[in-house]
N, C-alpha and C. Protein backbone atom coordinates (compact mmCIF):
# COMPACT_ATOMS: atom_id res chain seq x y z
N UNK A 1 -8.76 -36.16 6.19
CA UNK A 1 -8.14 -35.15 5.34
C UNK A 1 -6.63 -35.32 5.40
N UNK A 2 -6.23 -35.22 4.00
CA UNK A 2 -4.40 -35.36 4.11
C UNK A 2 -3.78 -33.75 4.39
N UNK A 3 -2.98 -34.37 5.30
CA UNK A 3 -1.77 -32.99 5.72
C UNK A 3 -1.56 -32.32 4.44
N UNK A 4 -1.42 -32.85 3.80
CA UNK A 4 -1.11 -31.90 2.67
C UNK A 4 -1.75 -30.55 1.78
N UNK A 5 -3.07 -30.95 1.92
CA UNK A 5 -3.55 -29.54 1.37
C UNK A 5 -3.51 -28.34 2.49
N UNK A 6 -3.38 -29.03 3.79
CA UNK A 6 -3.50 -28.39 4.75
C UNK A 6 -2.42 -27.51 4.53
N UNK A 7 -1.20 -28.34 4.76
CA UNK A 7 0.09 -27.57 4.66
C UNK A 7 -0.40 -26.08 3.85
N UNK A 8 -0.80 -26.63 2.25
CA UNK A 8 -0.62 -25.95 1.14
C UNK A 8 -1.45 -24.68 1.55
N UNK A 9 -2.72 -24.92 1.84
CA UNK A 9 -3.62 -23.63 2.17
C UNK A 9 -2.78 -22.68 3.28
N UNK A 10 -2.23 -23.66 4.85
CA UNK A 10 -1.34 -22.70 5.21
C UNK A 10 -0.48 -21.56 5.19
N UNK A 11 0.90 -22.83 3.74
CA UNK A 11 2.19 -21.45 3.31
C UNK A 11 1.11 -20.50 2.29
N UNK A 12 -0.14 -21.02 1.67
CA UNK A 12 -1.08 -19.97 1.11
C UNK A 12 -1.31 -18.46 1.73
N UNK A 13 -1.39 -19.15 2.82
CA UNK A 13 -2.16 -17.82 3.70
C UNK A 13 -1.17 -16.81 4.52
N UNK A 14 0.00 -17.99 4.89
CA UNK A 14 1.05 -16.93 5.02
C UNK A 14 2.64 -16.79 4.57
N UNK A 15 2.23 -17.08 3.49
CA UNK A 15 3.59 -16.42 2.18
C UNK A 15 3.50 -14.80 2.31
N UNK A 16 2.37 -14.07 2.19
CA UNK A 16 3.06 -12.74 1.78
C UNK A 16 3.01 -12.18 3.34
N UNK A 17 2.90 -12.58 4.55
CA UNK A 17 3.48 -12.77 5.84
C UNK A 17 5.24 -12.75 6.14
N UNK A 18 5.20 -13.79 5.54
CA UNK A 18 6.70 -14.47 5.72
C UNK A 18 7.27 -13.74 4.41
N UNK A 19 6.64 -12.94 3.00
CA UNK A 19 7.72 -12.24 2.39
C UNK A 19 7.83 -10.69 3.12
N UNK A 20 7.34 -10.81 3.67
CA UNK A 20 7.01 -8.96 4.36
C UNK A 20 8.47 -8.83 5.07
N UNK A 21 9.36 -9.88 5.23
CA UNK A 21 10.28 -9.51 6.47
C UNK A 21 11.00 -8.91 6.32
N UNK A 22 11.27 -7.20 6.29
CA UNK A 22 12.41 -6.07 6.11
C UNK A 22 13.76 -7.58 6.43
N UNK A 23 14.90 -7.07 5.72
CA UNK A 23 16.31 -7.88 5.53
C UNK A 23 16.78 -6.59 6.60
N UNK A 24 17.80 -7.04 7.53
CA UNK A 24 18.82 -6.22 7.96
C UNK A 24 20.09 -5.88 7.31
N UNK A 25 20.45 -7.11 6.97
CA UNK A 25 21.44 -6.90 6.48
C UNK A 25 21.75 -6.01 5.09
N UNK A 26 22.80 -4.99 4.84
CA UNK A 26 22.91 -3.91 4.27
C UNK A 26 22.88 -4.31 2.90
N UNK A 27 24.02 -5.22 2.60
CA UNK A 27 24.44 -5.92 1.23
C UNK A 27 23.08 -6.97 0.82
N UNK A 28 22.42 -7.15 1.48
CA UNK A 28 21.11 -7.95 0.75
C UNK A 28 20.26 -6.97 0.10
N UNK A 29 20.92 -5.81 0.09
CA UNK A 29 19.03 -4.89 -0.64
C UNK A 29 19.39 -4.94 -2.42
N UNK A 30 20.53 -5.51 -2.82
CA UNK A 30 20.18 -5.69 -4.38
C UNK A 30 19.48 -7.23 -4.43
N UNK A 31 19.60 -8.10 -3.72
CA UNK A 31 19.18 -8.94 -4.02
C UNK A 31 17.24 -8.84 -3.54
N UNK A 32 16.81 -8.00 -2.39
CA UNK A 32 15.46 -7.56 -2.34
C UNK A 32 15.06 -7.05 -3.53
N UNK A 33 15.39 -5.90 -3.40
CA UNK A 33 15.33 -4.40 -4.88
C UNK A 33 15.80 -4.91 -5.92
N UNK A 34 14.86 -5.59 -6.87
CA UNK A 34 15.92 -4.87 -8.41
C UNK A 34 15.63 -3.59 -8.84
N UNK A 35 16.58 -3.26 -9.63
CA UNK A 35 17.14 -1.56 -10.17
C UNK A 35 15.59 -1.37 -11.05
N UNK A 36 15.13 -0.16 -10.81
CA UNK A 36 14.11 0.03 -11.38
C UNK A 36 12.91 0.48 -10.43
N UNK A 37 12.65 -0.49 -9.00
CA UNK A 37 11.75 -0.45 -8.15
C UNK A 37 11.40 1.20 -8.25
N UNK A 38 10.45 1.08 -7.53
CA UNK A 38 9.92 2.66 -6.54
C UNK A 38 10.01 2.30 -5.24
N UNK A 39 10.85 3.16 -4.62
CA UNK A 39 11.64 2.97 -3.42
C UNK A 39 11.20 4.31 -2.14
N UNK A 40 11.18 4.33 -1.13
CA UNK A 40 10.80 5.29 -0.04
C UNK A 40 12.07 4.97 1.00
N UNK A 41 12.90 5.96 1.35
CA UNK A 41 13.51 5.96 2.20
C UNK A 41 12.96 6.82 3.59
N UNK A 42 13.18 5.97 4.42
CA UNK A 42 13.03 7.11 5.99
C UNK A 42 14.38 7.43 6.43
N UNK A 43 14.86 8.66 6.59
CA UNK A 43 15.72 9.30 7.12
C UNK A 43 15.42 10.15 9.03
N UNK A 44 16.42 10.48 9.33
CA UNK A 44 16.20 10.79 10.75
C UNK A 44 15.55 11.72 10.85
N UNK A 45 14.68 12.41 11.83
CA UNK A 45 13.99 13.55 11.78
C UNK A 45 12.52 13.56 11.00
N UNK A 46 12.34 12.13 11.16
CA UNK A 46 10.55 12.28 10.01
C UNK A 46 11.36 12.32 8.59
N UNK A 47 12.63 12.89 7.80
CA UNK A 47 12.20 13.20 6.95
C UNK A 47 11.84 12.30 5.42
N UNK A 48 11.73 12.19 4.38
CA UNK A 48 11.30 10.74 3.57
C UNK A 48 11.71 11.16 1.98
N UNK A 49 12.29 10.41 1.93
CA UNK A 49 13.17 10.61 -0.13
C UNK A 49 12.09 9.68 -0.76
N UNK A 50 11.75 9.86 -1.92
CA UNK A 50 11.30 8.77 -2.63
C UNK A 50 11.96 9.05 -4.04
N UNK A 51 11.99 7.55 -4.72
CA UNK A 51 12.34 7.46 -6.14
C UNK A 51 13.02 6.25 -6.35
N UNK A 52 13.26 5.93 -7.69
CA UNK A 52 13.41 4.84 -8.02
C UNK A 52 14.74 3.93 -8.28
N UNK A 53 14.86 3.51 -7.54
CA UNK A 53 16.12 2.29 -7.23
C UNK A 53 17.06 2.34 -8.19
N UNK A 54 18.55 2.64 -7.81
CA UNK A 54 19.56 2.60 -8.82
C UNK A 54 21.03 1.65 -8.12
N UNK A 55 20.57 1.93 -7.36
CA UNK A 55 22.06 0.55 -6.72
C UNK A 55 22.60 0.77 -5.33
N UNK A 56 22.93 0.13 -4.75
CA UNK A 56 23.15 -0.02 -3.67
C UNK A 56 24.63 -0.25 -3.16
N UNK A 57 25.67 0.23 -2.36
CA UNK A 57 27.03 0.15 -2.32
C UNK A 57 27.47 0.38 -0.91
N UNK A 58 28.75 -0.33 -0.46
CA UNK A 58 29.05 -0.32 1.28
C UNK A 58 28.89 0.91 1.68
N UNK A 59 28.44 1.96 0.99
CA UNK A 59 28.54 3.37 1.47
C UNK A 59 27.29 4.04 1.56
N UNK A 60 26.29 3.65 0.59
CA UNK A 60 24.98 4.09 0.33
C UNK A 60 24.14 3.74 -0.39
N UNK A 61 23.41 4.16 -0.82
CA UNK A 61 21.98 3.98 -1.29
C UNK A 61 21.51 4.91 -2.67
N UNK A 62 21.89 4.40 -3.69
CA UNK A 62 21.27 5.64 -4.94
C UNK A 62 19.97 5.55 -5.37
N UNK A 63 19.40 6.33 -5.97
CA UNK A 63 17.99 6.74 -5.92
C UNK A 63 17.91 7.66 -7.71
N UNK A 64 16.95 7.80 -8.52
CA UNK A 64 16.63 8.30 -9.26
C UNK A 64 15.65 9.27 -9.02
N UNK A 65 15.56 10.91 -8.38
CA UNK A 65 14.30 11.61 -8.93
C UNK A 65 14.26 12.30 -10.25
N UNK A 66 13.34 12.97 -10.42
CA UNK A 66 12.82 13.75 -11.13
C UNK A 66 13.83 15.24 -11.26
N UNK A 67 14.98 15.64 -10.66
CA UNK A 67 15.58 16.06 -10.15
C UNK A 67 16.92 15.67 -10.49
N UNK A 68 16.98 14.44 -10.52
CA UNK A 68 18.21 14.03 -10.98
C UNK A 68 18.55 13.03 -9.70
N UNK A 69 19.73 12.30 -9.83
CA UNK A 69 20.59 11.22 -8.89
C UNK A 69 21.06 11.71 -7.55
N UNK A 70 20.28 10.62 -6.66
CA UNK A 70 20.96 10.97 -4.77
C UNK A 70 21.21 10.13 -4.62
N UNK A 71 22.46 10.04 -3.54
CA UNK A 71 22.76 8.97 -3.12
C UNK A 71 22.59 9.17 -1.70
N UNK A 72 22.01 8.39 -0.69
CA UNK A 72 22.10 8.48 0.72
C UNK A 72 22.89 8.09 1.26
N UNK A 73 23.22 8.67 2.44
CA UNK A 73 24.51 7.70 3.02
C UNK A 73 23.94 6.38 3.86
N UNK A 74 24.82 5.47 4.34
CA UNK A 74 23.69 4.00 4.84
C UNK A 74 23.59 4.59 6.10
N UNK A 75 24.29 5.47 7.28
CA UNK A 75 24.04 5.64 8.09
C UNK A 75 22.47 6.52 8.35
N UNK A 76 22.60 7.18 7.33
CA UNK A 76 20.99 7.70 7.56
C UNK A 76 19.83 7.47 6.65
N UNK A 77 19.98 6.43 5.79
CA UNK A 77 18.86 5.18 6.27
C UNK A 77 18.21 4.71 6.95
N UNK A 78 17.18 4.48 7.95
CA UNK A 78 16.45 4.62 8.82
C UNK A 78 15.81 3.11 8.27
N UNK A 79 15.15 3.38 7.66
CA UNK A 79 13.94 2.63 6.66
C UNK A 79 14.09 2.61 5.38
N UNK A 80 13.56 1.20 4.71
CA UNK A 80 13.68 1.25 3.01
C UNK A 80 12.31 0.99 2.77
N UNK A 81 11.59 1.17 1.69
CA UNK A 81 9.64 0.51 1.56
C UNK A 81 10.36 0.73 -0.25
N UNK A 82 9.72 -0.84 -0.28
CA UNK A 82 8.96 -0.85 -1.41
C UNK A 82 7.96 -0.23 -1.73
N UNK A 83 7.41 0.69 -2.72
CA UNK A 83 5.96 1.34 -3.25
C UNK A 83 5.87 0.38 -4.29
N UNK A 84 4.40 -0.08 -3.78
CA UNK A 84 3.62 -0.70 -5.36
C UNK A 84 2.19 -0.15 -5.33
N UNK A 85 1.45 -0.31 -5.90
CA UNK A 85 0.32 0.25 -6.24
C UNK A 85 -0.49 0.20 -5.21
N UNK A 86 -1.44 0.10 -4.46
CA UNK A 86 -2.15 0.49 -3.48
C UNK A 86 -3.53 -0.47 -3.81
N UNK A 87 -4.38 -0.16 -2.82
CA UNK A 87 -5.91 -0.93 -3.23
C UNK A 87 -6.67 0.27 -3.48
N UNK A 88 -6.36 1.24 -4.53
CA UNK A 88 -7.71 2.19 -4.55
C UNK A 88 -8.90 1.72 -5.50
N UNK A 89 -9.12 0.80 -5.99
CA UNK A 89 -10.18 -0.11 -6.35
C UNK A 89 -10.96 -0.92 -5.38
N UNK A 90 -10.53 -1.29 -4.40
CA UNK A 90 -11.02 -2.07 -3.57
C UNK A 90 -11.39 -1.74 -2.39
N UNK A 91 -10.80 -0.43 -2.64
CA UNK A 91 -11.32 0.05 -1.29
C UNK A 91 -13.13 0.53 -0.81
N UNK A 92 -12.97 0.80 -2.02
CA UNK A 92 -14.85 1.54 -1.89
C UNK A 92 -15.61 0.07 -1.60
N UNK A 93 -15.03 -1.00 -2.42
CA UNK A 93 -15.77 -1.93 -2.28
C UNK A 93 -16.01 -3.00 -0.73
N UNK A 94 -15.02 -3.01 -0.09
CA UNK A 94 -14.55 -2.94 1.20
C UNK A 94 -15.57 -2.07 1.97
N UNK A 95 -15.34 -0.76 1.82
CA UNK A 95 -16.39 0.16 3.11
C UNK A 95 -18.03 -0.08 2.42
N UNK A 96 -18.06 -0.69 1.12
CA UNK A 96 -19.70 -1.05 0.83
C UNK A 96 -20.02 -1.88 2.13
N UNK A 97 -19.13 -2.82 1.43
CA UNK A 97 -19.61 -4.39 2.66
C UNK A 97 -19.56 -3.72 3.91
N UNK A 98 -18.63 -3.38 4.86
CA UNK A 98 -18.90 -2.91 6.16
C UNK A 98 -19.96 -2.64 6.43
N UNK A 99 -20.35 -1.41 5.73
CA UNK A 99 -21.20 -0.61 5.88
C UNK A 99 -22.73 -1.28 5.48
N UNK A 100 -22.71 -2.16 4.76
CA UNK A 100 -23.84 -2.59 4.75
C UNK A 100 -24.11 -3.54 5.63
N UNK A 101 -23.38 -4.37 6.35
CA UNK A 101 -23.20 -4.76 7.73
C UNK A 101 -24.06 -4.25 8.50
N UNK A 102 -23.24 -3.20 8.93
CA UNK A 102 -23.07 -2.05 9.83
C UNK A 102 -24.66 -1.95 10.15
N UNK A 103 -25.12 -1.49 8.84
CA UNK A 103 -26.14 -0.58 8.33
C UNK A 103 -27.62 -1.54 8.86
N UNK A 104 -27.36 -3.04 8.27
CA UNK A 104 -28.73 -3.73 8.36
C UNK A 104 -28.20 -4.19 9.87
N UNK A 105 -27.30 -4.15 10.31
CA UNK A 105 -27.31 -4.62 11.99
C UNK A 105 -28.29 -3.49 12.89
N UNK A 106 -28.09 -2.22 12.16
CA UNK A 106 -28.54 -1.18 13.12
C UNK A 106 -29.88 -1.29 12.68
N UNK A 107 -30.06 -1.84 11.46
CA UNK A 107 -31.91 -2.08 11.09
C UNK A 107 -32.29 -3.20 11.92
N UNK A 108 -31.58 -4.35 12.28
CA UNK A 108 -31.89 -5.23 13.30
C UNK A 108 -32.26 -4.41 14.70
N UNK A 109 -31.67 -3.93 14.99
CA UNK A 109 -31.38 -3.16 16.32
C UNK A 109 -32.72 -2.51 16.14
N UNK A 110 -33.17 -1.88 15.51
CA UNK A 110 -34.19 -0.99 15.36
C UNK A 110 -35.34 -1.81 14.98
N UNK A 111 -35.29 -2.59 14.80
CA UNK A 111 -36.78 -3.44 14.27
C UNK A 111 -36.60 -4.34 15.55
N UNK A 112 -35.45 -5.09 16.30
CA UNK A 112 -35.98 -6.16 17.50
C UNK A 112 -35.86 -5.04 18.67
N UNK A 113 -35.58 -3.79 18.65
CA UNK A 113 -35.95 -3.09 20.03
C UNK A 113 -37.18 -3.31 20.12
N UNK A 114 -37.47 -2.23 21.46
CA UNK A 114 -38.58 -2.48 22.05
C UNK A 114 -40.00 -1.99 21.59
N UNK A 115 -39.51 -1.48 20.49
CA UNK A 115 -40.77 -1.09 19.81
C UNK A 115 -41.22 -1.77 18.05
N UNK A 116 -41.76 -2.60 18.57
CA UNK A 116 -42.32 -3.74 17.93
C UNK A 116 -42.93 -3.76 16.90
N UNK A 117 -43.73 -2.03 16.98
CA UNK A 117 -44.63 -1.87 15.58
C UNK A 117 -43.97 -0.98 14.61
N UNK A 118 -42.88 -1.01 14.27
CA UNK A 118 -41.84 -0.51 13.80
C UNK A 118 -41.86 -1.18 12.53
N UNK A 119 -41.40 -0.66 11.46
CA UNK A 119 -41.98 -1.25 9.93
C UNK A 119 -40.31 -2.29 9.89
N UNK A 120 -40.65 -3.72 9.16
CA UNK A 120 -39.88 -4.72 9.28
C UNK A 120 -38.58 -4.72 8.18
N UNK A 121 -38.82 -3.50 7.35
CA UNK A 121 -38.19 -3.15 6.35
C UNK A 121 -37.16 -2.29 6.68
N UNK A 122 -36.63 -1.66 8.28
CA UNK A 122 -36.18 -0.69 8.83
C UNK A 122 -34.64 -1.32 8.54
N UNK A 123 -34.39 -3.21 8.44
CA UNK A 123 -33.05 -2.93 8.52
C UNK A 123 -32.28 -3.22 6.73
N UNK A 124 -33.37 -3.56 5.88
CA UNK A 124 -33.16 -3.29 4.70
C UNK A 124 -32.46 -1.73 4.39
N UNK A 125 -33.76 -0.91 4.56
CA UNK A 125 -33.12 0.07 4.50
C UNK A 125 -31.86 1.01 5.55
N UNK A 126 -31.52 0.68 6.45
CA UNK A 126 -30.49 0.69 7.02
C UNK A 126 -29.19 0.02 6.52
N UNK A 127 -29.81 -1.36 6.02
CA UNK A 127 -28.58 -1.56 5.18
C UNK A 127 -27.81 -1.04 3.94
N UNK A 128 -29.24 -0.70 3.14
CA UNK A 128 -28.39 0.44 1.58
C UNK A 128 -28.08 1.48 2.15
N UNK A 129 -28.99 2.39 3.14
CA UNK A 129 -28.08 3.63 3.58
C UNK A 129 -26.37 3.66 3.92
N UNK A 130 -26.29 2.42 4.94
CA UNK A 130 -24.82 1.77 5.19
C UNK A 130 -23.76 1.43 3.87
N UNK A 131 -24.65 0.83 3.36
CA UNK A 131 -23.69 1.01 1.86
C UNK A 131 -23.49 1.70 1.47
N UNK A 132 -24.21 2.95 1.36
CA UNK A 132 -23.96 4.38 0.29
C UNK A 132 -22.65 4.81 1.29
N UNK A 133 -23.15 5.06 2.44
CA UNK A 133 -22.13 5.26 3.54
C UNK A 133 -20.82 4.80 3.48
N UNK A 134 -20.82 3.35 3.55
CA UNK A 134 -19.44 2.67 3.88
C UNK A 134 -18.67 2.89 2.44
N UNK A 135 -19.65 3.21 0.99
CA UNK A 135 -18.71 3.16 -0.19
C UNK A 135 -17.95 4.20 -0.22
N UNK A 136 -18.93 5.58 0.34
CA UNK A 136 -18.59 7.07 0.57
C UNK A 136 -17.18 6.85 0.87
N UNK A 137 -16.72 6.44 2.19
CA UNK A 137 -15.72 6.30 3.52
C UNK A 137 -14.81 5.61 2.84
N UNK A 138 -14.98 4.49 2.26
CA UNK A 138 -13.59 3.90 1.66
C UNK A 138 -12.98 4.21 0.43
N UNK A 139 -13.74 5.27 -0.17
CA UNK A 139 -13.55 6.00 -1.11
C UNK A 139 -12.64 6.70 -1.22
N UNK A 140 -13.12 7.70 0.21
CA UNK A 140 -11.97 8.62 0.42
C UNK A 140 -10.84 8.19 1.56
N UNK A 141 -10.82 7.52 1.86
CA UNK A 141 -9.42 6.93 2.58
C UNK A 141 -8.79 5.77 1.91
N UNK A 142 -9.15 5.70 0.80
CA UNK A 142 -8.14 4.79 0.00
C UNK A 142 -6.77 5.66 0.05
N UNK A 143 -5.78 4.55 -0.27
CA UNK A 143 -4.39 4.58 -0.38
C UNK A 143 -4.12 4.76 -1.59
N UNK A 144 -3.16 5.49 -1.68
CA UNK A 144 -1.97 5.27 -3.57
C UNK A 144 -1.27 4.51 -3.70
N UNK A 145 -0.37 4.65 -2.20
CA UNK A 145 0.30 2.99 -2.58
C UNK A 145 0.49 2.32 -1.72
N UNK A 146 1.09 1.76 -1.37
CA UNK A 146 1.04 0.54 -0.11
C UNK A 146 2.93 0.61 -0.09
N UNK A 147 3.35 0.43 1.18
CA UNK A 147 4.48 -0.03 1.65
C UNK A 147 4.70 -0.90 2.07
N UNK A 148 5.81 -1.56 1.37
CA UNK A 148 6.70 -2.92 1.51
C UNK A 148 7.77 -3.00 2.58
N UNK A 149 7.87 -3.13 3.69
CA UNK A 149 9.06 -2.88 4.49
C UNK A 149 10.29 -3.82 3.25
N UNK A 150 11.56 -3.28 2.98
CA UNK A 150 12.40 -4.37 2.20
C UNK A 150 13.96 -4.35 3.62
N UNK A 151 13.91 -3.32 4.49
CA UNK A 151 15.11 -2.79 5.39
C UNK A 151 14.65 -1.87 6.14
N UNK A 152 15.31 -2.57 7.18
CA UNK A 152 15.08 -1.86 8.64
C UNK A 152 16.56 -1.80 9.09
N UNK A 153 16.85 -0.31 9.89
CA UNK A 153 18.13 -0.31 10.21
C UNK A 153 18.39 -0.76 11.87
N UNK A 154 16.60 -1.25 12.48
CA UNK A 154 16.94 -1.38 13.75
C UNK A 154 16.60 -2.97 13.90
């Protein structure tokens, strides 16, 4: 086999690894952020701004809400996240599979225990129950959106 596809499948697998890396530096967040993003700031004390990216300057951080224009100061900046859309599609489909895993393992479990005359169909149906289950579960713990670290102030 040539190094090369190797390589390729590699930076494949970890490009969005190696793009994840919050920038420290202050003056790089227009070149992260273009104007427009959906943006999450962490401030001190837990507390969290969100809205959408308007520019960035040696002094602070502007923001668009619903509300109208903030600007943060850089010292209390904490954290910057990209928001993009989330996996709430994929998620149900995700806790199916687990769960149907899950589900026909415990039908294994129950059909090779020690009781032998046990109907052979126990981990079939253990497995759709697990599915109804695992779709249930990832259903409701899906995400809205997912965070991008783009800046870290530590």
């Amino acid at each position: 086999m040539s190094p090369k596809p190797f390589a390729i499948a590699v930076l494949t697998l970890l490009g969005p690894v190696l793009e994840a890396q919050p920038v420290t530096d202050w003056q790089a967040l227009p070149n992260v952020l273009p104007a427009g993003t959906r943006i999450r700031v962490d401030l001190p004390r837990k507390r969290v701004i969100e809205g959408t990216f308007a520019g960035v300057s040696a002094t602070g951080i502007s923001l668009i809400q619903r509300s109208g224009g903030v600007t943060i100061d850089r010292p209390d900046a904490v954290r910057i996240y990209r928001l993009q859309p989330g996996t709430r599609r994929l998620s149900p489909l995700i806790g199916a599979v687990i769960g149907a895993g899950a589900g026909t393992g415990a039908g294994m479990a129950v059909f090779l225990g020690n009781h032998r005359d046990r109907n052979p169909k126990a981990a079939a149906w253990f497995g759709i129950f697990g599915t109804g289950i695992g779709a249930l579960i990832g259903h409701a713990t899906r995400h809205r959106t997912d965070l991008i670290e783009v800046y870290s102030k530590y």
